[in-house]
Protein backbone atom coordinates (compact mmCIF):
# COMPACT_ATOMS: atom_id res chain seq x y z
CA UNK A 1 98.53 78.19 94.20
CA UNK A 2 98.46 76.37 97.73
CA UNK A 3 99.00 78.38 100.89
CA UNK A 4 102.85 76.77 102.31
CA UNK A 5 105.38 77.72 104.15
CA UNK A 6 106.96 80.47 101.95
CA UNK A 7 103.78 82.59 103.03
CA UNK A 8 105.47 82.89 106.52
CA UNK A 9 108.87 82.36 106.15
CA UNK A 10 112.07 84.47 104.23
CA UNK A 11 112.03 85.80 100.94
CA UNK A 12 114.92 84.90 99.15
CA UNK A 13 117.35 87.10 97.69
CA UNK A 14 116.61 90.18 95.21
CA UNK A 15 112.51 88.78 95.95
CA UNK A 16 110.70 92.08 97.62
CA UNK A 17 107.27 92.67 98.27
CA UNK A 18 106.21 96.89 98.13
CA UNK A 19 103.65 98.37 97.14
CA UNK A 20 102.87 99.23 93.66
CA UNK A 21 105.16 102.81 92.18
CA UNK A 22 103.75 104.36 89.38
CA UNK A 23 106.48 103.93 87.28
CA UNK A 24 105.87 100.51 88.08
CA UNK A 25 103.17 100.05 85.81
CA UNK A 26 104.91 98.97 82.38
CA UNK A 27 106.65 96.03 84.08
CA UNK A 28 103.20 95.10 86.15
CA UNK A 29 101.39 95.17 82.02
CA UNK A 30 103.48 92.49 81.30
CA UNK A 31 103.50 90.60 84.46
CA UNK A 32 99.43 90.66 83.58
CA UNK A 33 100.07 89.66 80.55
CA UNK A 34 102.19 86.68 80.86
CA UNK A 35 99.65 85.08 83.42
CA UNK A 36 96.23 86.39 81.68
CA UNK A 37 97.01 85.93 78.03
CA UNK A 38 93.58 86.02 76.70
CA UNK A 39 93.63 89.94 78.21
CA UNK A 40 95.76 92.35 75.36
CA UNK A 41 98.07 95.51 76.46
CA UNK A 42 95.31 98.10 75.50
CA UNK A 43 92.98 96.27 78.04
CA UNK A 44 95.41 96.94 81.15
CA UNK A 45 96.72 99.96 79.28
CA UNK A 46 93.05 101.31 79.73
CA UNK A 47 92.70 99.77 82.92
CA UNK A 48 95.82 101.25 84.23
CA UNK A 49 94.41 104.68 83.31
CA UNK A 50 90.83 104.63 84.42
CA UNK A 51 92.70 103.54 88.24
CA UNK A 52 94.90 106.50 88.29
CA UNK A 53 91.82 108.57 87.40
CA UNK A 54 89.65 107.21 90.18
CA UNK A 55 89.53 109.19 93.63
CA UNK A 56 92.36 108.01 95.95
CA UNK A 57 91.58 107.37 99.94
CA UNK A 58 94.57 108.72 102.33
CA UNK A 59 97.27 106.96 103.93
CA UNK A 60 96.13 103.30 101.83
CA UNK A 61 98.30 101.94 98.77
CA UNK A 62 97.04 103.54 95.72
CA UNK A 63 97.16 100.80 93.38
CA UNK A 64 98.45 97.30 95.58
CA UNK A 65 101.52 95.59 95.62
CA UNK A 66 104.08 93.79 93.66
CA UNK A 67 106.75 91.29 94.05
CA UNK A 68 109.84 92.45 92.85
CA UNK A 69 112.91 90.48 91.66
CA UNK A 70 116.20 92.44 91.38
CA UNK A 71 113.92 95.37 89.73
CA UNK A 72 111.86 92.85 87.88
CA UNK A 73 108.02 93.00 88.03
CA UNK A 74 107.33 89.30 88.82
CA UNK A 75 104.08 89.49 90.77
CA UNK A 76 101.06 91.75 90.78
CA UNK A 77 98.01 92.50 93.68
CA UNK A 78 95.46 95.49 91.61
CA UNK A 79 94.01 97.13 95.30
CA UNK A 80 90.75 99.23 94.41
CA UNK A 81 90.29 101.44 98.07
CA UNK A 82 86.94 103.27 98.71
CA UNK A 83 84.83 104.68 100.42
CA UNK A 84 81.39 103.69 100.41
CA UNK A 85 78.46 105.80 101.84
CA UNK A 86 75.88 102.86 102.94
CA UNK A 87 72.42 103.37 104.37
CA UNK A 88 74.22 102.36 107.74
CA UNK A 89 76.87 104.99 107.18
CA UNK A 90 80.89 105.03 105.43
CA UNK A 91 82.62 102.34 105.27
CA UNK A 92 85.98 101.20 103.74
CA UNK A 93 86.37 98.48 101.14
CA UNK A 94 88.99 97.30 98.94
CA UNK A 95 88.63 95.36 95.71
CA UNK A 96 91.59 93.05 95.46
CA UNK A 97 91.55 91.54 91.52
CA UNK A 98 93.89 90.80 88.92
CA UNK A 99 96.01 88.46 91.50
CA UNK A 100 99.06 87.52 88.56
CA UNK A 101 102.52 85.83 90.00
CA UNK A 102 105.01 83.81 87.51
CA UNK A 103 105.45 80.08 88.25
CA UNK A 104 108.72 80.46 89.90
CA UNK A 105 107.55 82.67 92.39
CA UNK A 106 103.94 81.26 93.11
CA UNK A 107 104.92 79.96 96.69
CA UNK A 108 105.65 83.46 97.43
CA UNK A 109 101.70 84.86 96.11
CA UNK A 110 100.58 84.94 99.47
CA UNK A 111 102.74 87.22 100.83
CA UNK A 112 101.39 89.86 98.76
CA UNK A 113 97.84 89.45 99.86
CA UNK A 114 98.83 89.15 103.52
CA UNK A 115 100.38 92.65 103.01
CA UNK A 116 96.96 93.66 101.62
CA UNK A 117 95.24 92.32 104.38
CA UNK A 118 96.52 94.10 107.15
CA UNK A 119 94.16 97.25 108.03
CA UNK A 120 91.33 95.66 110.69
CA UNK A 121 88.76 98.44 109.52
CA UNK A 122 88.31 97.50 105.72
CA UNK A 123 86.41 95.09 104.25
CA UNK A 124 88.15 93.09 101.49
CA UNK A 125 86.44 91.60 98.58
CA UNK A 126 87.30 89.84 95.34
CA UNK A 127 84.54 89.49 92.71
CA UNK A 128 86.03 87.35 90.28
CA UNK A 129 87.72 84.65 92.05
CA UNK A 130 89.97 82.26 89.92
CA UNK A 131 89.36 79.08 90.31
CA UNK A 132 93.11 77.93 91.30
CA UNK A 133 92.71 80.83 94.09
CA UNK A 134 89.27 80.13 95.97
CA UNK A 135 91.27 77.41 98.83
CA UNK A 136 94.07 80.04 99.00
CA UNK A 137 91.01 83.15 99.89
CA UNK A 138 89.53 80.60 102.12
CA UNK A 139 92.47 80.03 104.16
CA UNK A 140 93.20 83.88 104.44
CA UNK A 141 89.46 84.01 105.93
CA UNK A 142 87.46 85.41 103.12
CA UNK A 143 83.48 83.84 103.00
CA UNK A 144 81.74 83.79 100.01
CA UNK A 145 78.59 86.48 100.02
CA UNK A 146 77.21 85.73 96.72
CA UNK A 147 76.24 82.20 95.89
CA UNK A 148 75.12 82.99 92.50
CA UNK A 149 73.35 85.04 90.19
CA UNK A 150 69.91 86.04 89.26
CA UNK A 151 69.51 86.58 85.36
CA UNK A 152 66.10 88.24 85.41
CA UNK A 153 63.51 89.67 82.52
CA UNK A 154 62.74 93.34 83.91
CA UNK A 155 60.00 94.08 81.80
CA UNK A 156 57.99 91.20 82.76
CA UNK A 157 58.18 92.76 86.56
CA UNK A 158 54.76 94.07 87.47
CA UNK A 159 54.62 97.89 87.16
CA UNK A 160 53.09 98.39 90.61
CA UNK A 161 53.11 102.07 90.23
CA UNK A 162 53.67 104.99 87.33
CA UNK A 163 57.39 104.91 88.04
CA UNK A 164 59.64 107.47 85.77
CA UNK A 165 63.02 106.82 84.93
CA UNK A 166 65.52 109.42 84.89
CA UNK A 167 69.32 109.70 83.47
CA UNK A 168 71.01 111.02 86.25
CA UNK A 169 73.06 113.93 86.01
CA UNK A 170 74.57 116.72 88.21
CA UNK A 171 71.36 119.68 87.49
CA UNK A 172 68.84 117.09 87.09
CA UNK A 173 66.51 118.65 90.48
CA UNK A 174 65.20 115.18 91.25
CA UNK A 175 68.76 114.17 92.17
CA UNK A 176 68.31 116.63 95.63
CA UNK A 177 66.19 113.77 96.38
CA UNK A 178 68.54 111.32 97.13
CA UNK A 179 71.40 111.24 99.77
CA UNK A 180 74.75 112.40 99.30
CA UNK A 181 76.36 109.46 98.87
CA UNK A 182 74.10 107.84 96.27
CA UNK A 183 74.62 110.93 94.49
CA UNK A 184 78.22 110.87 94.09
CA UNK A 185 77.66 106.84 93.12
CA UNK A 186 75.36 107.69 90.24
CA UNK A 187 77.67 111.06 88.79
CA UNK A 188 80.74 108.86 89.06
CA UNK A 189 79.55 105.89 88.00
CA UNK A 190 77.87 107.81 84.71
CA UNK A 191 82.35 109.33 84.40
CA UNK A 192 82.96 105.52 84.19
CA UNK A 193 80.72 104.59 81.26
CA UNK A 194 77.73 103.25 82.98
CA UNK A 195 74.01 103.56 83.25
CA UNK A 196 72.83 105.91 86.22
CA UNK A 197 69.19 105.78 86.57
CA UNK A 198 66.88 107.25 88.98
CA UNK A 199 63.62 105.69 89.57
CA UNK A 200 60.95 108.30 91.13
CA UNK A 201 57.94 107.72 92.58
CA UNK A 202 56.40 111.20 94.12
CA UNK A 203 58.38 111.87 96.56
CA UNK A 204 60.62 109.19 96.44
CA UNK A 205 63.35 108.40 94.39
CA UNK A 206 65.68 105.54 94.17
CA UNK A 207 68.91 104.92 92.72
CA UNK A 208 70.11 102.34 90.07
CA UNK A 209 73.74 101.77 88.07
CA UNK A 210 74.06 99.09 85.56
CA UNK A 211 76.91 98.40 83.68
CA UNK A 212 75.87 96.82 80.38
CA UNK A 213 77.70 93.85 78.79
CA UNK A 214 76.91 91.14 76.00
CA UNK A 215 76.67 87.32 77.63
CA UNK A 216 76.24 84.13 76.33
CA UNK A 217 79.46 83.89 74.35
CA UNK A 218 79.25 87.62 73.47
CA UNK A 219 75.50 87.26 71.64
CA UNK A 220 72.93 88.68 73.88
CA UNK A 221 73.16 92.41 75.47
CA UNK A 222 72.59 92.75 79.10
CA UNK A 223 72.92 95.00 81.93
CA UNK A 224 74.96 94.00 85.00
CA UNK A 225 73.58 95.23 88.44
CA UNK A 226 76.03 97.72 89.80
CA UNK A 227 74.39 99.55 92.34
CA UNK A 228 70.80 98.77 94.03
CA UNK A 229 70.70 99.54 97.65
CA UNK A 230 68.59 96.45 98.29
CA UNK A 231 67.18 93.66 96.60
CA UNK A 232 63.35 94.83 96.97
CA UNK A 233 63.94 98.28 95.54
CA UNK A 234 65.47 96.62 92.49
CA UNK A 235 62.53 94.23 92.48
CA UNK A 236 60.13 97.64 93.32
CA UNK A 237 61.45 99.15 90.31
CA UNK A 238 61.99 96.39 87.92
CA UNK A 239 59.36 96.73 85.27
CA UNK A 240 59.76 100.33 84.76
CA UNK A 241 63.66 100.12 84.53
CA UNK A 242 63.09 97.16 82.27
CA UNK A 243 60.85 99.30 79.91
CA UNK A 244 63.82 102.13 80.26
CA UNK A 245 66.21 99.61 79.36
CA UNK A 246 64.25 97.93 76.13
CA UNK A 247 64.47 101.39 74.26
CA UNK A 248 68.27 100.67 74.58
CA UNK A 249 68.34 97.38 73.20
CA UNK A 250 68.39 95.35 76.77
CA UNK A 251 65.64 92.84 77.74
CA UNK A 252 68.24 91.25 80.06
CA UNK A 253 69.55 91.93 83.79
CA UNK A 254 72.19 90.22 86.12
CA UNK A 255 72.30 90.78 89.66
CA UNK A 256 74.38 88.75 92.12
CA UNK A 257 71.89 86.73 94.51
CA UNK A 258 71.70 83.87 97.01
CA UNK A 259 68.80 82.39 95.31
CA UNK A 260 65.71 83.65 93.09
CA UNK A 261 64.36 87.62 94.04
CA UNK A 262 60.60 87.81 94.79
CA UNK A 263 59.51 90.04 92.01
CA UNK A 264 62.07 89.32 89.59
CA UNK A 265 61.58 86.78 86.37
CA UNK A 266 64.27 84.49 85.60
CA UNK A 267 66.19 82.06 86.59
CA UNK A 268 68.71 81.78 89.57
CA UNK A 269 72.46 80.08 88.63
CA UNK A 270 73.70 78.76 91.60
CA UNK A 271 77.58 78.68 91.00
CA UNK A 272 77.63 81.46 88.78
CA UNK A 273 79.87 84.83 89.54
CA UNK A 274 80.63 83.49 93.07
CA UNK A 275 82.15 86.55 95.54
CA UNK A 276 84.17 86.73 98.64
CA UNK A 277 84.69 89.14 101.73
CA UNK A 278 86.84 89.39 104.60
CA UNK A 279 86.35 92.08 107.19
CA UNK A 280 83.86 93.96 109.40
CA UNK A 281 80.61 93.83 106.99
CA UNK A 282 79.64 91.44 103.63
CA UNK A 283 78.90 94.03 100.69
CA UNK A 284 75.12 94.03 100.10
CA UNK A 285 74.11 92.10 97.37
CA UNK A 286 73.50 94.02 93.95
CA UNK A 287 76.37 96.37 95.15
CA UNK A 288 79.40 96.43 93.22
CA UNK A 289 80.46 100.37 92.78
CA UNK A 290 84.09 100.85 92.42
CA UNK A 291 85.09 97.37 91.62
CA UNK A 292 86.96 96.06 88.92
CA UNK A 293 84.25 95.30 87.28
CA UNK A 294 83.24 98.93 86.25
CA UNK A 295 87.01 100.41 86.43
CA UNK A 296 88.46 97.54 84.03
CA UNK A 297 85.22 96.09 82.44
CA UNK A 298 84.46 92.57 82.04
C-alpha cells in the first residue's frame, strides 16, 4: 500500500469508514481472512473473543474501525486501548494490528488509520509490522523503538543472588510487594494464558510475564518477553528465571532489544521483530502487555 491522494480526498460512494459494531465481527472474520490466508476462522474466532473479554477504556473505539461498502466489510483496523501503569505513572496506548483492506479498496487503507490516529494523548504502536506497510507507518510518523531482538540462554546468566521464583497469583502475600499496577499486569496476564513470575529477593520483588511459543519453524520452545520493567532487572533475574523456566521445558528467551543486554547470553538479530510508535512516549523495551501478541497469540 502507498500513501496517495485517496488518504485525503472523497470516499466514493457506498465506501464508509466507522468504527468497528459488534455485530460487525462475522463480516470483519472474513475480511481477515481473505487478506491473511495462512490465519483459519477459529484463530480470529478466538481472537475475536479474548478482545471482547479484555477490559475496555472509556470514550475510545472498542475494537477499531472498518471500511464499509454498501454494508460490506471490506477493510479492517484491530485497535487494542489500555492503560498502562509505568514506573513514571498511567499512560494510554493503543495496539493497532491486523491492518487487512481488499485490493480494490487499498488506496483508501489510510483513511482508517488516520481515524485511529487522532487522540494527541495516546501512544500508538504496531508490533508486527508487514512488510508492504512499514513506508505507509513511516509517513503517518511512527519511529521504530525496537531494532531487533535478543534471543538469550537464561540459565547461563550468573545467579548473583539466592533469587526465588514465584507463580503469581491473587493470595500469594509476596504479591503486596509490588505496585498496583504490576499487580494487575501479572493476574491478567496469568487470565490470558501466560507465565506470571515474581522474582524476590528479601525485600524486593520484581515482576516478569512471558508468553511462551515454539521458534525456529515451530521446533524449539521458548518464552517471549512480555513484561520486564527494564532491561537490567530482566538481566538481574535471568539465571534464576532461566532455572524456573528449564523445569518447564524452556532453555530459550526472546526479548525485543536495540542490541545485545549486558548480562544476557545469546545472540542479538538485528532486523528481527522490528516495532513502531507514534505519540507522547516509545514503550520500554521488553514491554508488550496487552498487545496482540498475548490477546491473539503468535
Amino acid at each position: 500500500m502507498g500513501l496517495n491522494m485517496a488518504v485525503l480526498g472523497a470516499f466514493p460512494p457506498g465506501l464508509t469508514c466507522r468504527p468497528i459494531e459488534e455485530n460487525d465481527w462475522d463480516g470483519i472474520i472474513d475480511c481477515l481472512r481473505r487478506n491473511f490466508p495462512t490465519r483459519d476462522r477459529g484463530y480470529w474466532k478466538r481472537a475475536v473473543t479474548r478482545m471482547e473479554k479484555r477490559p475496555f477504556v472509556p470514550d475510545l473505539p472498542k475494537y477499531g474501525f472498518v471500511l464499509d461498502m454498501s454494508g460490506r466489510i471490506v477493510g479492517v483496523l484491530l485497535a487494542l486501548y489500555f492503560r498502562h501503569e509505568g514506573l513514571e505513572g498511567e499512560e494510554l496506548r493503543c495496539n493497532l494490528s491486523s491492518w487487512s483492506v481488499d485490493p480494490e479498496y487499498r488506496a483508501f487503507a489510510g483513511k482508517m488509520v488516520i481515524a485511529a490516529l487522532r487522540r494527541k494523548n495516546v501512544t500508538y504502536i504496531n508490533v508486527s509490522p508487514a512488510p508492504g506497510t512499514i513506508k505507509v507507518n513511516e509517513a503517518l510518523g511512527f519511529r521504530r523503538y525496537a531494532d531487533g531482538q535478543l534471543a538469550f540462554l537464561p540459565m547461563l546468566s550468573a545467579a548473583r543472588r539466592p533469587y526465588r521464583v514465584l507463580e503469581a497469583r491473587s493470595d500469594l502475600p509476596e504479591m503486596s510487594m509490588l505496585s498496583e499496577g504490576d499487580r494487575e499486569i501479572l493476574l491478567q496476564h496469568a487470565a490470558l494464558e501466560c507465565l506470571s513470575l515474581i522474582c524476590v529477593d528479601g525485600d524486593e520483588a520484581f515482576p516478569f510475564v512471558f508468553k511462551t511459543r515454539r521458534i525456529f519453524h515451530g521446533t524449539v520452545p521458548s518464552a517471549q518477553v512480555i513484561y520486564c520493567r527494564t532491561p537490567a532487572e530482566l538481566s538481574r533475574c535471568a539465571g534464576a528465571l532461566g532455572r524456573h523456566l528449564l523445569r518447564k521445558g524452556i532453555f530459550l528467551c526472546v526479548v525485543d532489544a536495540n542490541g545485545p543486554v549486558p548480562g544476557l547470553v545469546g545472540r542479538y538479530f538485528a532486523g528481527s521483530g522490528t516495532k513502531y510508535f507514534k505519540g507522547p512516549k516509545p514503550p520500554s523495551l521488553g514491554d508488550l502487555t496487552f498487545t496482540e501478541l498475548v490477546i491473539f497469540g503468535f
